[in-house]
N, C-alpha and C. Protein backbone atom coordinates (compact mmCIF):
# COMPACT_ATOMS: atom_id res chain seq x y z
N UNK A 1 -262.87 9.08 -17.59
CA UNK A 1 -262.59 7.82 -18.25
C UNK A 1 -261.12 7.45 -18.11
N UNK A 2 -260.33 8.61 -18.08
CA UNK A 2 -258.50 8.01 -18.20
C UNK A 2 -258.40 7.63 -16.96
N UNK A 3 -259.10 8.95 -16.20
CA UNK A 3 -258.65 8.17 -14.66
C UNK A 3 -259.18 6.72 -13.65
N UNK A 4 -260.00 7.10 -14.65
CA UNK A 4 -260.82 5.38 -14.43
C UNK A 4 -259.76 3.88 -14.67
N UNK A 5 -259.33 4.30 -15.82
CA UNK A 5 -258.60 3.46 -16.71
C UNK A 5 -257.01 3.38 -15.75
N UNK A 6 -256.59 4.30 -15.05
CA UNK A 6 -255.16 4.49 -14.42
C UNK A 6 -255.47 4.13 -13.28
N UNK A 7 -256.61 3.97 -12.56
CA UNK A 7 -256.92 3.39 -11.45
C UNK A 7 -256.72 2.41 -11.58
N UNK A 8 -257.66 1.32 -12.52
CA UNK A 8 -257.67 -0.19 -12.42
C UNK A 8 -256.28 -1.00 -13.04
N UNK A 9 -255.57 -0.04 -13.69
CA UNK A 9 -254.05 0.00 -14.12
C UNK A 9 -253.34 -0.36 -12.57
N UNK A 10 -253.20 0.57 -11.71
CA UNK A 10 -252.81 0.56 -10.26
C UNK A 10 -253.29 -0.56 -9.59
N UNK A 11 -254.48 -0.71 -9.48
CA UNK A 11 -254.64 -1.98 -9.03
C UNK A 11 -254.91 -3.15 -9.70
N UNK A 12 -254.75 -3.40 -10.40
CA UNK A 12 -253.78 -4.21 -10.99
C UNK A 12 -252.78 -4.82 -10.68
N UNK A 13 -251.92 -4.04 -10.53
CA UNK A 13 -250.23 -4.09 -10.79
C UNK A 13 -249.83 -4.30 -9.16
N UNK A 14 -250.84 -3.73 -8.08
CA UNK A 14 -250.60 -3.59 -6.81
C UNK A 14 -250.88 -5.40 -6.23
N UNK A 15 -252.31 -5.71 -6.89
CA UNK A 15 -253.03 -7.41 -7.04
C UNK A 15 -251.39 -8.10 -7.50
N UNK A 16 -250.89 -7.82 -8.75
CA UNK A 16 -249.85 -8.83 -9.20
C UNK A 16 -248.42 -8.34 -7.93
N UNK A 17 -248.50 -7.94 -7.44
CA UNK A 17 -247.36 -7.41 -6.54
C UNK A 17 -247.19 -8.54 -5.58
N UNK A 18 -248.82 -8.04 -4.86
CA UNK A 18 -248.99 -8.81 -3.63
C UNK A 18 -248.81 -10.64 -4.05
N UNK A 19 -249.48 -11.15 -5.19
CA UNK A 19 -249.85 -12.23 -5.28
C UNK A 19 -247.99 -12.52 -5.99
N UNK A 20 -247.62 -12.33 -6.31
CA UNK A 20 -246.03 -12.23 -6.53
C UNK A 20 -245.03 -12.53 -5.34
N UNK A 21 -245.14 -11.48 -4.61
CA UNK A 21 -244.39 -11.78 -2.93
C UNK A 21 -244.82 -12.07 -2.00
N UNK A 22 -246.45 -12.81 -1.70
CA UNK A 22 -247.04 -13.68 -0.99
C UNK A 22 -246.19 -14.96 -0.95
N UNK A 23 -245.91 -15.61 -1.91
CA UNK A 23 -245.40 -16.93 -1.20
C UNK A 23 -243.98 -16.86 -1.11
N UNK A 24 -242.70 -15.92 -1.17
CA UNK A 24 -242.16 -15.09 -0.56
C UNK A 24 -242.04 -15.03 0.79
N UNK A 25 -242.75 -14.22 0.88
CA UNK A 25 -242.98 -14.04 2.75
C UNK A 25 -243.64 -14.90 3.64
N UNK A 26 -244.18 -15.31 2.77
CA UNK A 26 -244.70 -16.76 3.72
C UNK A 26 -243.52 -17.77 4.15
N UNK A 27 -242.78 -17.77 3.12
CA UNK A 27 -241.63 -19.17 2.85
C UNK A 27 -240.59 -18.75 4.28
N UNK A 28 -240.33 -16.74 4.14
CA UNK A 28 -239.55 -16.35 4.80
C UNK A 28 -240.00 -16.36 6.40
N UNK A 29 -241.17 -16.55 6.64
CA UNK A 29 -242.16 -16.02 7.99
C UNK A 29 -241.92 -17.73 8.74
N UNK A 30 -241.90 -18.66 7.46
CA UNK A 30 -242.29 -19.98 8.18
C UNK A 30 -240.51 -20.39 8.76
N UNK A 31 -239.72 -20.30 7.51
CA UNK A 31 -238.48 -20.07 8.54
C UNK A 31 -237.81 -19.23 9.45
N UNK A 32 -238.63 -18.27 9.95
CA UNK A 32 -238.38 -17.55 11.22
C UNK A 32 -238.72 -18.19 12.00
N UNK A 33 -239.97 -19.09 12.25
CA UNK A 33 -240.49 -19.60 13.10
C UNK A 33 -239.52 -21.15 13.17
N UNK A 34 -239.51 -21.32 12.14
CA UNK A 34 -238.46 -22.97 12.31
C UNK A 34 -237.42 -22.58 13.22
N UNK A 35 -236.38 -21.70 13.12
CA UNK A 35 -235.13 -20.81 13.62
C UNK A 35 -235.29 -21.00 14.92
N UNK A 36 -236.97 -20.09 15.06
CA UNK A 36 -237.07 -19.85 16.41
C UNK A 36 -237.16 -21.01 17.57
N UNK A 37 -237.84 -21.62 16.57
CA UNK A 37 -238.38 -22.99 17.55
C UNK A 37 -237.20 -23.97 17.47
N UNK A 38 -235.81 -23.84 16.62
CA UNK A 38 -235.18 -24.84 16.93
C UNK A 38 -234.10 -24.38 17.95
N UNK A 39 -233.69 -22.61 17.75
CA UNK A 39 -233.20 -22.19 19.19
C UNK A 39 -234.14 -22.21 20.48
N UNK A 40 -234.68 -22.86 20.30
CA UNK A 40 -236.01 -22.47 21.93
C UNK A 40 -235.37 -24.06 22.34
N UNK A 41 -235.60 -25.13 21.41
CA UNK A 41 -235.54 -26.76 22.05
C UNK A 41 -233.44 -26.46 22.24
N UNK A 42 -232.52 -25.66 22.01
CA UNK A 42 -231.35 -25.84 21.99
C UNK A 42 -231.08 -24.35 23.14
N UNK A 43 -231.33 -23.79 24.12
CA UNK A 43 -231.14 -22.40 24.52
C UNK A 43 -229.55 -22.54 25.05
N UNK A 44 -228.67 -23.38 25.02
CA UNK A 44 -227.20 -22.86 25.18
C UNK A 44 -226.15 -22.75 24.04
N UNK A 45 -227.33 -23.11 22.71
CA UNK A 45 -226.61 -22.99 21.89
C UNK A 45 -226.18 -21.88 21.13
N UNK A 46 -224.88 -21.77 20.79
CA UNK A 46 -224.34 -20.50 20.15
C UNK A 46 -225.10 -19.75 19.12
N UNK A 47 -225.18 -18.27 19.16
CA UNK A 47 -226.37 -17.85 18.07
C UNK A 47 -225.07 -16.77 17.32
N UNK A 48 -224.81 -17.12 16.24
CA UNK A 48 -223.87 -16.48 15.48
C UNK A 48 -224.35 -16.61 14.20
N UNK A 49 -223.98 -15.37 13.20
CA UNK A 49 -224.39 -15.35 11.69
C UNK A 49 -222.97 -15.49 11.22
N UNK A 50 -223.52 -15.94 9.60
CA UNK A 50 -222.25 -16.06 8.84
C UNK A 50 -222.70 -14.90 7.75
N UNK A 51 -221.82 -14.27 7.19
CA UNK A 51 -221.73 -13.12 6.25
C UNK A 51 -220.61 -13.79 5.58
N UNK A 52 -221.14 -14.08 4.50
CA UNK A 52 -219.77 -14.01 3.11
C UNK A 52 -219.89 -13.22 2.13
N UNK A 53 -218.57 -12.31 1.95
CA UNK A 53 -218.06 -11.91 1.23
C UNK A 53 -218.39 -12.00 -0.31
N UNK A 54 -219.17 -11.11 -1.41
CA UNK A 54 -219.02 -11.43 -2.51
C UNK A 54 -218.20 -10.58 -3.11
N UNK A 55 -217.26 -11.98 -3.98
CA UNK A 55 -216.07 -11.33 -4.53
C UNK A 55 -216.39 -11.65 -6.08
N UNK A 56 -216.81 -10.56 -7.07
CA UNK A 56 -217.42 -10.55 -8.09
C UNK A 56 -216.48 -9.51 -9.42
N UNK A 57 -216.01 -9.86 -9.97
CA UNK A 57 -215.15 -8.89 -10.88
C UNK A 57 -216.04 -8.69 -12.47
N UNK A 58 -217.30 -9.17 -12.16
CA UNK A 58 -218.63 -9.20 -13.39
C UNK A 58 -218.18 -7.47 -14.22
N UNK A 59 -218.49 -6.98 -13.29
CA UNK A 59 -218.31 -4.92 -13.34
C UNK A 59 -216.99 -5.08 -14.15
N UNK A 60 -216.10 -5.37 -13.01
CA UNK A 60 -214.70 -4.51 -13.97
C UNK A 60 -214.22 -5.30 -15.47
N UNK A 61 -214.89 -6.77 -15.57
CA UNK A 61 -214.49 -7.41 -16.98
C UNK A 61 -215.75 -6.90 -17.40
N UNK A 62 -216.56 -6.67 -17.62
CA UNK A 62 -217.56 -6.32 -18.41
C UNK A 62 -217.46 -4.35 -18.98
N UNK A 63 -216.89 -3.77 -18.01
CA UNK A 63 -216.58 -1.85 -18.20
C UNK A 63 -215.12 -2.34 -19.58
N UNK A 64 -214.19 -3.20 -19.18
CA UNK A 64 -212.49 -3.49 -20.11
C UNK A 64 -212.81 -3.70 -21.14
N UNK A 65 -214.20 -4.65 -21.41
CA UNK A 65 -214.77 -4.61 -22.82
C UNK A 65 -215.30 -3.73 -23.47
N UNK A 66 -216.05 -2.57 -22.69
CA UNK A 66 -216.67 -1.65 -23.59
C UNK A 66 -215.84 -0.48 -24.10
């Protein structure tokens, strides 16, 4: 009976997972494909990422208070 009960517990939680980060990965899958298809109509165009820096001092004013 418990393990009955810890099963449908598991799936459960596995159902709310999937149905959680389904439209997620969809959102992320459909702009891979936008990306792709707008470097395919542009192929001399420059393919470079941007990375910024997070500069966050949340930690060290929040540790001065305690």
């Amino acid at each position: 009976m418990n393990f009955t009960l810890t099963y449908l517990l598991m799936v459960i939680l596995v159902l709310m997972l999937i149905i959680t980060l389904a439209p997620h990965v969809a959102k992320r899958l459909r702009m891979e494909r936008r990306a792709s298809s707008l470097l395919a109509q542009h192929p001399d165009a420059e393919k470079t990422a941007v990375y910024l820096k997070l500069n966050s001092d949340f930690l060290t004013r929040r540790t001065a208070r305690l």
